[in-house]
Each structure stands twice: as structure tokens, then as C-alpha cells.
PDB file of N, CA and C in Angstrom:
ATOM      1  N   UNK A   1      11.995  -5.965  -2.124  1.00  0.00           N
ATOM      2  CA  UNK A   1      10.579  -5.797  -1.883  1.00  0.00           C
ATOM      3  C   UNK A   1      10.198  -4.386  -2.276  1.00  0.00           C
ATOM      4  N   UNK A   2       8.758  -3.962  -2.851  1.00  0.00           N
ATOM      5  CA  UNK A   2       8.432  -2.746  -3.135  1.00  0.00           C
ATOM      6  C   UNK A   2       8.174  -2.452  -4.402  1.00  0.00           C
ATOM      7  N   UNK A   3       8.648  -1.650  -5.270  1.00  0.00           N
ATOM      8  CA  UNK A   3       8.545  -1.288  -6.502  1.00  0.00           C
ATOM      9  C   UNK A   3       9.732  -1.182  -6.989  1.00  0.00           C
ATOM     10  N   UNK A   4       9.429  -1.305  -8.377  1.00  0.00           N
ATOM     11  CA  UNK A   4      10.733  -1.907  -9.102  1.00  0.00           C
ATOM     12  C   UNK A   4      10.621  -1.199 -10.302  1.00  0.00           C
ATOM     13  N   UNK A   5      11.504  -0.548 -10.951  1.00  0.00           N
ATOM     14  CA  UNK A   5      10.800  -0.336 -12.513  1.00  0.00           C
ATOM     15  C   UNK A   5      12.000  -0.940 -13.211  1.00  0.00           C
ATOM     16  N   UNK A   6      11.646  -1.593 -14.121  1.00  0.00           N
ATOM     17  CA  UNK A   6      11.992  -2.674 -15.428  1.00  0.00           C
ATOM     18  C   UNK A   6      11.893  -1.765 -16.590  1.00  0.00           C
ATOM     19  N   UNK A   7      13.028  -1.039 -17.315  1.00  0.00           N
ATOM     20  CA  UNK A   7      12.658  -0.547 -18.411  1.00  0.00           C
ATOM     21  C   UNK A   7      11.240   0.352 -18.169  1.00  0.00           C
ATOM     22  N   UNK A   8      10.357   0.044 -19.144  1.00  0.00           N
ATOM     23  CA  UNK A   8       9.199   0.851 -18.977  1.00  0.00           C
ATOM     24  C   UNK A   8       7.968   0.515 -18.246  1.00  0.00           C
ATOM     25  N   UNK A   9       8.462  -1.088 -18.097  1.00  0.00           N
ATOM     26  CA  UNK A   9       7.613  -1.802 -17.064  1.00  0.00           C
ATOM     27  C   UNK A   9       7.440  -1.582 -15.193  1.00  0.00           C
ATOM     28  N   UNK A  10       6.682  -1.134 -14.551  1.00  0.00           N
ATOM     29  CA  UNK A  10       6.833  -1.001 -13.191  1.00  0.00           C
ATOM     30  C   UNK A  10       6.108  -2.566 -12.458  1.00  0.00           C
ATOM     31  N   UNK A  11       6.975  -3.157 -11.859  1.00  0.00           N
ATOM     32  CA  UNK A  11       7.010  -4.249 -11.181  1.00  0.00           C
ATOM     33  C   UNK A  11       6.559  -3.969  -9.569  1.00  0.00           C
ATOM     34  N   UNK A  12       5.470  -4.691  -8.961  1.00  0.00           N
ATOM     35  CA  UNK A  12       4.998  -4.909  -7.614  1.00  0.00           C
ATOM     36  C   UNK A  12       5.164  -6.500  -7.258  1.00  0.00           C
ATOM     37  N   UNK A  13       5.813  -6.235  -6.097  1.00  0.00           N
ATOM     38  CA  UNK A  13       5.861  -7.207  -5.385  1.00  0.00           C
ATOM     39  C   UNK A  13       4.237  -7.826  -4.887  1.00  0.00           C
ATOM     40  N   UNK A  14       4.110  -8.717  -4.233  1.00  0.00           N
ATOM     41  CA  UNK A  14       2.631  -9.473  -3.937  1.00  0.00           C
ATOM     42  C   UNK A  14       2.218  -8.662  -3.072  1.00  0.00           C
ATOM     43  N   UNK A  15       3.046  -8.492  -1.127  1.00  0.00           N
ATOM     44  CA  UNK A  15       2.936  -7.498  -0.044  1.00  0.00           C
ATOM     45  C   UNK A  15       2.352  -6.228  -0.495  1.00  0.00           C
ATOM     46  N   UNK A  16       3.011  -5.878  -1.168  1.00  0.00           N
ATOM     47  CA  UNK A  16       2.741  -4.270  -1.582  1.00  0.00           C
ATOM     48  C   UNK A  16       1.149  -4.367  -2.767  1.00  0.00           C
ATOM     49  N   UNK A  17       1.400  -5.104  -3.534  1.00  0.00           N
ATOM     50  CA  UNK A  17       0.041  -5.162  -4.224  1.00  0.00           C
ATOM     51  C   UNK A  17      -0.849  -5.171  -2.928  1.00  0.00           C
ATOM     52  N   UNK A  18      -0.808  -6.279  -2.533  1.00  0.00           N
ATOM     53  CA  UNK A  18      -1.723  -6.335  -1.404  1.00  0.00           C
ATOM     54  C   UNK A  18      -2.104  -5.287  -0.522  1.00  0.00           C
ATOM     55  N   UNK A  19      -1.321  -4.771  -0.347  1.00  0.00           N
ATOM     56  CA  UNK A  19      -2.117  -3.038   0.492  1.00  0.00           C
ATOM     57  C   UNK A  19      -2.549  -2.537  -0.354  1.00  0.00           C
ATOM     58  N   UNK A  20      -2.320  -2.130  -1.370  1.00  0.00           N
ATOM     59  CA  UNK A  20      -3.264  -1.238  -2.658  1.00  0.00           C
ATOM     60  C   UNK A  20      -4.381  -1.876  -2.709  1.00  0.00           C
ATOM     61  N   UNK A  21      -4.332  -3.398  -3.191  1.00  0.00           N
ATOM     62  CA  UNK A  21      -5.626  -4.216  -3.653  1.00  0.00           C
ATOM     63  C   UNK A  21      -6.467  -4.055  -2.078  1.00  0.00           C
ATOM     64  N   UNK A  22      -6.118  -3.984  -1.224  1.00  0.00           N
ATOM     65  CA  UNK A  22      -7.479  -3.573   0.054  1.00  0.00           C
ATOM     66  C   UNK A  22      -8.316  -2.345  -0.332  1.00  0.00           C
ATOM     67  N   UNK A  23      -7.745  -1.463  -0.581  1.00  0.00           N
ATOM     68  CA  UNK A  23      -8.472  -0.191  -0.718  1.00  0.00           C
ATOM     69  C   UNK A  23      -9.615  -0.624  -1.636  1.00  0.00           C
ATOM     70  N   UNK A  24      -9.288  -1.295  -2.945  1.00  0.00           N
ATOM     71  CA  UNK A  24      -9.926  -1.730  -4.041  1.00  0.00           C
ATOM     72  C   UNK A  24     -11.136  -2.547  -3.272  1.00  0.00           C
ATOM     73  N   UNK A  25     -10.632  -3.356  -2.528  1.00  0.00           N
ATOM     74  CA  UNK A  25     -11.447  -4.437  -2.107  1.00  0.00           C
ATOM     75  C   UNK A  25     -12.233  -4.178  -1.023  1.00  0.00           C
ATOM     76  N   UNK A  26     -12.018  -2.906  -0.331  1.00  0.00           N
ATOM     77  CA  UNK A  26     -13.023  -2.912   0.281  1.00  0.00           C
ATOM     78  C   UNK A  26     -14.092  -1.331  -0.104  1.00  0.00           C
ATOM     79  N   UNK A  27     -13.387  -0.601  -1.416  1.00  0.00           N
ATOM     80  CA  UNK A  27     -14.323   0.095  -1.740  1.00  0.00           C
ATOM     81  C   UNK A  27     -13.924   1.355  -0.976  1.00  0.00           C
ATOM     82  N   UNK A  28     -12.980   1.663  -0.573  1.00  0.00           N
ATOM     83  CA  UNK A  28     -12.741   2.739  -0.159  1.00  0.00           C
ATOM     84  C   UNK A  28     -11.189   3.616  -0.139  1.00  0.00           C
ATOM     85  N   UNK A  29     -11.413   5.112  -0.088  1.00  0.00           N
ATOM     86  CA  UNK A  29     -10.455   5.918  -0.800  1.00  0.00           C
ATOM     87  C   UNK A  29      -9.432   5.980   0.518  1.00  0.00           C
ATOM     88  N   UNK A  30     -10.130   6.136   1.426  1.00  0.00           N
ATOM     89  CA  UNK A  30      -9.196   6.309   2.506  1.00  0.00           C
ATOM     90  C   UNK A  30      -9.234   4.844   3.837  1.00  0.00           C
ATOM     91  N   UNK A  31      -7.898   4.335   4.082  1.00  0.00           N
ATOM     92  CA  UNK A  31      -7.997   3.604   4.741  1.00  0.00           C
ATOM     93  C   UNK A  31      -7.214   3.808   6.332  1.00  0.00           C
ATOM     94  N   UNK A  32      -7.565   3.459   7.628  1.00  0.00           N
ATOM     95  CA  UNK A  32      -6.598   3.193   8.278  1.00  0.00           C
ATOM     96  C   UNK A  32      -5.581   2.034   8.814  1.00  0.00           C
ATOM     97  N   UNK A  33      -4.569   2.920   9.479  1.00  0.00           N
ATOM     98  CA  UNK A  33      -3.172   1.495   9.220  1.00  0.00           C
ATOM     99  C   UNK A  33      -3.576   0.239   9.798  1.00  0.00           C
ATOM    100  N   UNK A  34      -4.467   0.478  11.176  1.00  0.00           N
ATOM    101  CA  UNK A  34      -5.001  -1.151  11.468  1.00  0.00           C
ATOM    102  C   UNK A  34      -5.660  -1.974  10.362  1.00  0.00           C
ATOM    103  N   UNK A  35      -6.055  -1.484   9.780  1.00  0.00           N
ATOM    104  CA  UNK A  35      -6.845  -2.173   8.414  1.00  0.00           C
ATOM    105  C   UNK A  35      -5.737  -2.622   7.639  1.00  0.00           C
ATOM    106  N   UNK A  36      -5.164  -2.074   7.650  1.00  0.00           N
ATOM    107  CA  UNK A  36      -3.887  -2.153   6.451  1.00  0.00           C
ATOM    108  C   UNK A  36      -2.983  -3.197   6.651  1.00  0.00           C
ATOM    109  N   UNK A  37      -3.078  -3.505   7.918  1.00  0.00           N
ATOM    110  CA  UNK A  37      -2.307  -4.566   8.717  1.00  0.00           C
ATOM    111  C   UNK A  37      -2.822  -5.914   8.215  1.00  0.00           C
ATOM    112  N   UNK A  38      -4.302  -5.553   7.868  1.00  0.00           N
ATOM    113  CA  UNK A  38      -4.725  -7.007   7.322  1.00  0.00           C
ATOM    114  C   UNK A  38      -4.266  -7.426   5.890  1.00  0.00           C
ATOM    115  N   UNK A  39      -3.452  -6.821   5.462  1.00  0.00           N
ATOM    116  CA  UNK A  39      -2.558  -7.446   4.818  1.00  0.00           C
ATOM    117  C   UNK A  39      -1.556  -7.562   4.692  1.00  0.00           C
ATOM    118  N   UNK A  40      -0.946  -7.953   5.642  1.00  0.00           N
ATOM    119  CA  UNK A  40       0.144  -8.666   5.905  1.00  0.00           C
ATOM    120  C   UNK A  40      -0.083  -9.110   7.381  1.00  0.00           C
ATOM    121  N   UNK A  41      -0.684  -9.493   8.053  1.00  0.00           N
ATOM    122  CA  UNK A  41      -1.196 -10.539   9.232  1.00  0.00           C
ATOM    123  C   UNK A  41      -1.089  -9.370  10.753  1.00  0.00           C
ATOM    124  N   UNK A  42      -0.625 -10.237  11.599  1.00  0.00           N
ATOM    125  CA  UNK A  42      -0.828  -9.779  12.698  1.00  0.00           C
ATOM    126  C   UNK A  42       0.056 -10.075  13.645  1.00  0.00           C
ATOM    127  N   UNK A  43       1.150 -10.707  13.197  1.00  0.00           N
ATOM    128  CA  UNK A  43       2.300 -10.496  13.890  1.00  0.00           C
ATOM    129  C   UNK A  43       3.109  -9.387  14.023  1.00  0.00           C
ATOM    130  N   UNK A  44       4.262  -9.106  14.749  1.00  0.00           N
ATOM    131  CA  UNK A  44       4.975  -7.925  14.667  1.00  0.00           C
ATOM    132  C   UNK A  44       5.438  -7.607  13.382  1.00  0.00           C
ATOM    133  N   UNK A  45       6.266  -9.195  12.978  1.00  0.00           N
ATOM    134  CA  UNK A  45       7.253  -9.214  11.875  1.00  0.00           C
ATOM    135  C   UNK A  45       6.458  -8.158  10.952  1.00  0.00           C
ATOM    136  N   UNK A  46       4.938  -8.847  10.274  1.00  0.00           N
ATOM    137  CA  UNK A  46       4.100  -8.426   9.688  1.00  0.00           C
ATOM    138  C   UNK A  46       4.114  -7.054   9.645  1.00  0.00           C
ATOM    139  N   UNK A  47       3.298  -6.854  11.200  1.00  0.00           N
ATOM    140  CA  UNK A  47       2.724  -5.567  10.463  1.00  0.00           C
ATOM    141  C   UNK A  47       4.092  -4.298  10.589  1.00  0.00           C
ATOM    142  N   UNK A  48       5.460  -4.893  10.730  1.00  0.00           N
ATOM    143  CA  UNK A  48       6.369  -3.768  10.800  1.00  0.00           C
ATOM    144  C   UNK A  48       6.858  -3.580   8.974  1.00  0.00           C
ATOM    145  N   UNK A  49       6.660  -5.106   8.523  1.00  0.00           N
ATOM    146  CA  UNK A  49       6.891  -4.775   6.877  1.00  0.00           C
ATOM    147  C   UNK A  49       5.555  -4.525   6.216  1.00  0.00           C
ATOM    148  N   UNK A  50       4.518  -4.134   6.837  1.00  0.00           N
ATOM    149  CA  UNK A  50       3.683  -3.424   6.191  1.00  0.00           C
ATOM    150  C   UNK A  50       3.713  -2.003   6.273  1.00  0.00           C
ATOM    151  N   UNK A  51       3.788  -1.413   7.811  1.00  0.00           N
ATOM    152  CA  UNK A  51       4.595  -0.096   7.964  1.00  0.00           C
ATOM    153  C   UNK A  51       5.809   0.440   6.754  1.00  0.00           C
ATOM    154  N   UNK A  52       6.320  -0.570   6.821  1.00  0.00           N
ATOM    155  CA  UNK A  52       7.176  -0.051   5.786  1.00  0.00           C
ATOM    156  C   UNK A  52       7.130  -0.074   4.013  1.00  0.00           C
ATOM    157  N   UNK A  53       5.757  -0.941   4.147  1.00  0.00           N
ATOM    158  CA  UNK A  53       5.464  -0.742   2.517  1.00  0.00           C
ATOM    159  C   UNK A  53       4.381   0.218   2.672  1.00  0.00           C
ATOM    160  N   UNK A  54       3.716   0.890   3.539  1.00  0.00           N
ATOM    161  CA  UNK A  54       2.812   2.085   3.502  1.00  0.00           C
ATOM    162  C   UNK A  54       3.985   3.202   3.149  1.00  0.00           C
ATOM    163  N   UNK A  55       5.098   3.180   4.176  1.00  0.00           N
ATOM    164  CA  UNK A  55       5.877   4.140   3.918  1.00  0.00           C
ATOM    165  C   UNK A  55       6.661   4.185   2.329  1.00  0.00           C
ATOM    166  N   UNK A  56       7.167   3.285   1.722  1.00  0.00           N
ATOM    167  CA  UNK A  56       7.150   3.268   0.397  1.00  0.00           C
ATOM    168  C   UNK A  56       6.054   4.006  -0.306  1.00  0.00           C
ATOM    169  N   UNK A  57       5.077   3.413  -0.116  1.00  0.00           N
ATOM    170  CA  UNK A  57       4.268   4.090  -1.053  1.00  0.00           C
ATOM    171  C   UNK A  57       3.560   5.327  -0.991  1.00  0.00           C
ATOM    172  N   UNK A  58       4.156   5.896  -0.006  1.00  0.00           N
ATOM    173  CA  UNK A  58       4.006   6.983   0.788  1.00  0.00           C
ATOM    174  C   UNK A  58       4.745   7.717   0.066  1.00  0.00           C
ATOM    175  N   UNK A  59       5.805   7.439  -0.425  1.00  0.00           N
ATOM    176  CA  UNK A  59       7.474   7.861  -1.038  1.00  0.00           C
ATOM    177  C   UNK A  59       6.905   8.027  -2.384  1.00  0.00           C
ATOM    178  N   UNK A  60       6.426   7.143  -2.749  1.00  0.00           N
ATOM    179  CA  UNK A  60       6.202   6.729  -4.156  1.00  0.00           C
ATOM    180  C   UNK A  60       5.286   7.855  -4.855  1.00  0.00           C
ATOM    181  N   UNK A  61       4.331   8.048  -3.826  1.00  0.00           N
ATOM    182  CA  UNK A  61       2.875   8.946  -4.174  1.00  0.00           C
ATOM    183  C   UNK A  61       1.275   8.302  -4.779  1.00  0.00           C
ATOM    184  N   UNK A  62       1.966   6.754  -3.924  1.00  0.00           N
ATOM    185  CA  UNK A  62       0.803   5.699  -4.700  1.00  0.00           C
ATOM    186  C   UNK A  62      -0.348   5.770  -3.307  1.00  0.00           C
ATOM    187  N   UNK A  63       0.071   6.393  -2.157  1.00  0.00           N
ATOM    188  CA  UNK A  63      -0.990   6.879  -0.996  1.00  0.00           C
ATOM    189  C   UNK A  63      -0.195   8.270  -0.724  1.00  0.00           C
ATOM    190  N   UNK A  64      -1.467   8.668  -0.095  1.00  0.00           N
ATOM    191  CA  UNK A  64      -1.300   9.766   0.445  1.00  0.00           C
ATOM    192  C   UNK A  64      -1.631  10.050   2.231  1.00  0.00           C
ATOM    193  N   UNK A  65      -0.734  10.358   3.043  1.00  0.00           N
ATOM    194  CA  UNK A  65      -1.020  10.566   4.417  1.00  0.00           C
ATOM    195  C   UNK A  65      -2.245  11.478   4.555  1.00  0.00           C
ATOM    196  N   UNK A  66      -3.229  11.145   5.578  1.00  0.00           N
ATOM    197  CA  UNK A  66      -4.337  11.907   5.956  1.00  0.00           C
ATOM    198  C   UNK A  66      -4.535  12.421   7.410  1.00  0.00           C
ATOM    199  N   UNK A  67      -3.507  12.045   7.844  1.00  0.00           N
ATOM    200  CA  UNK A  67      -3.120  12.202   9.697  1.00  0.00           C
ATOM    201  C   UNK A  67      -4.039  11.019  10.075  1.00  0.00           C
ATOM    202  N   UNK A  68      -3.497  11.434  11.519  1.00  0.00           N
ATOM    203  CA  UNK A  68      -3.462  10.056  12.146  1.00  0.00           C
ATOM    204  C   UNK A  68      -3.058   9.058  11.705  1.00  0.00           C
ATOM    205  N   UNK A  69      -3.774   7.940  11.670  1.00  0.00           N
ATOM    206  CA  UNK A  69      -3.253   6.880  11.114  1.00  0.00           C
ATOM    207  C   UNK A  69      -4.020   6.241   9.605  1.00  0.00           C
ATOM    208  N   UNK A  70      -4.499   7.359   9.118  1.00  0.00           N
ATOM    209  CA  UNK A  70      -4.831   6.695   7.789  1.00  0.00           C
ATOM    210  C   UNK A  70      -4.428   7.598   6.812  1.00  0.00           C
ATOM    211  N   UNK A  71      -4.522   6.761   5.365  1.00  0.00           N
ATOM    212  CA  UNK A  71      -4.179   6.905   4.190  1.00  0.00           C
ATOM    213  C   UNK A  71      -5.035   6.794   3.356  1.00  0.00           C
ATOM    214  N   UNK A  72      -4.838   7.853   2.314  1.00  0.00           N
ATOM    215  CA  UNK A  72      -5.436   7.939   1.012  1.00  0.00           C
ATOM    216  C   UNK A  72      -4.934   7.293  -0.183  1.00  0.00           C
ATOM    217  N   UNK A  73      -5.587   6.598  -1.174  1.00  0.00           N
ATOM    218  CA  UNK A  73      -4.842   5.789  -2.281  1.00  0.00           C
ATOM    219  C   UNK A  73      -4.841   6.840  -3.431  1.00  0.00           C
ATOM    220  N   UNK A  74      -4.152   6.878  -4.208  1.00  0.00           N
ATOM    221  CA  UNK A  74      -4.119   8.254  -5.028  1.00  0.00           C
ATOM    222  C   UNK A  74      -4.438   7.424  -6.258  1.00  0.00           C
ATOM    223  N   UNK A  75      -4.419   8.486  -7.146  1.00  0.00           N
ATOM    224  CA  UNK A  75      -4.962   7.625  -8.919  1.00  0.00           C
ATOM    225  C   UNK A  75      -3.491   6.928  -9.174  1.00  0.00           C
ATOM    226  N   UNK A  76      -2.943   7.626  -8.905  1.00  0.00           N
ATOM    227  CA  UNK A  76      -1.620   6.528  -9.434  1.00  0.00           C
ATOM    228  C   UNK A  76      -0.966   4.893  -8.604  1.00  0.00           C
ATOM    229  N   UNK A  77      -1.958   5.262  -7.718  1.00  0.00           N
ATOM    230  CA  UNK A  77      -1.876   3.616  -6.721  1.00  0.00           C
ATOM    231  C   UNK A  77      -2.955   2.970  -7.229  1.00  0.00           C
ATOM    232  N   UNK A  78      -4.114   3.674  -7.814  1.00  0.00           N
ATOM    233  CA  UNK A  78      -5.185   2.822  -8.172  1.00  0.00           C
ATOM    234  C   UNK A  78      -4.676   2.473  -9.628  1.00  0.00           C
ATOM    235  N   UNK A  79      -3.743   2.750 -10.265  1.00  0.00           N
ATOM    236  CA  UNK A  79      -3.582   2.634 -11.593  1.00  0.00           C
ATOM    237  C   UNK A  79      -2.806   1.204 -11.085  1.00  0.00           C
ATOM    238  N   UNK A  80      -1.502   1.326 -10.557  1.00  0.00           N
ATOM    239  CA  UNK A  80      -0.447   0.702  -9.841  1.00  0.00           C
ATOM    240  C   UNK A  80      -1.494  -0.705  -9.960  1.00  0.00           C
ATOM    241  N   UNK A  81      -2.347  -0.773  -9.205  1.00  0.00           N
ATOM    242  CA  UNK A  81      -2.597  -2.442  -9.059  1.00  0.00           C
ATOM    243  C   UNK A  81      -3.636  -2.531  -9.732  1.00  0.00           C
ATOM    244  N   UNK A  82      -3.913  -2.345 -10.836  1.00  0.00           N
ATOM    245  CA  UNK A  82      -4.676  -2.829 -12.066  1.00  0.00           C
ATOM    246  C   UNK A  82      -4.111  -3.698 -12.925  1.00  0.00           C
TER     247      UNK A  82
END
């Protein structure tokens, strides 16, 4: 799960698209993690592998931490799920 790079190709999983594509979808640069949860549901299971694909992409530099509990999508996360 996460990001993958293929040769010169960088590969996203659906989960992880899916937190990027919110930001897109709801029009905004900065999001928080309850929001973020809505993609990937509302169970524990859920929102603990969404925690952990924020934190990926946290790693990655495709968001950026803003304290507390929200995040910024950077140009290279907005590139990411185009």
C-alpha cells in the first residue's frame, strides 16, 4: 500500500489517491485529519490505515503538517493525483 515507483512511473494505490483526491474535491489547501478519515470510513481499522497513509505522505512531501491535526497538500501531492 502507498507509493510505489515503477521505473519512471510513480504508482498510487486507490486509499492513498483517495486522501489527496479530497483536498481536490473539496477545494481546499489545507485539510483536517477528521475529514481525512472520510476517506477511508469510520471504523478503527479505517481510520488507523488512513493515519498511516497521511503519515506516508507526510514522508513523501505530498502533505505537509500544519499542527494540530491538519494538513497541507503540497504541489507535488497535487501533481501526484492528476
Amino acid at each position: 500500500m502507498g507509493i510505489r515507483h515503477v521505473g519512471t512511473l510513480l504508482r498510487m494505490d486507490e486509499p492513498t489517491r483517495r486522501v489527496l483526491q479530497l483536498f481536490i474535491e473539496m477545494g481546499a489547501d489545507s485539510l483536517d485529519l477528521h475529514t481525512l478519515f472520510e476517506a477511508g470510513g469510520n471504523d478503527p481499522t479505517s481510520r488507523e490505515r488512513v493515519l498511516n497513509i497521511v503519515a506516508r505522505l507526510v514522508d513523501s512531501g505530498d502533505l505537509e503538517p500544519r499542527g494540530g491535526d491538519f494538513y497541507l497538500i503540497t504541489d507535488k501531492g497535487r501533481r501526484a493525483v492528476r
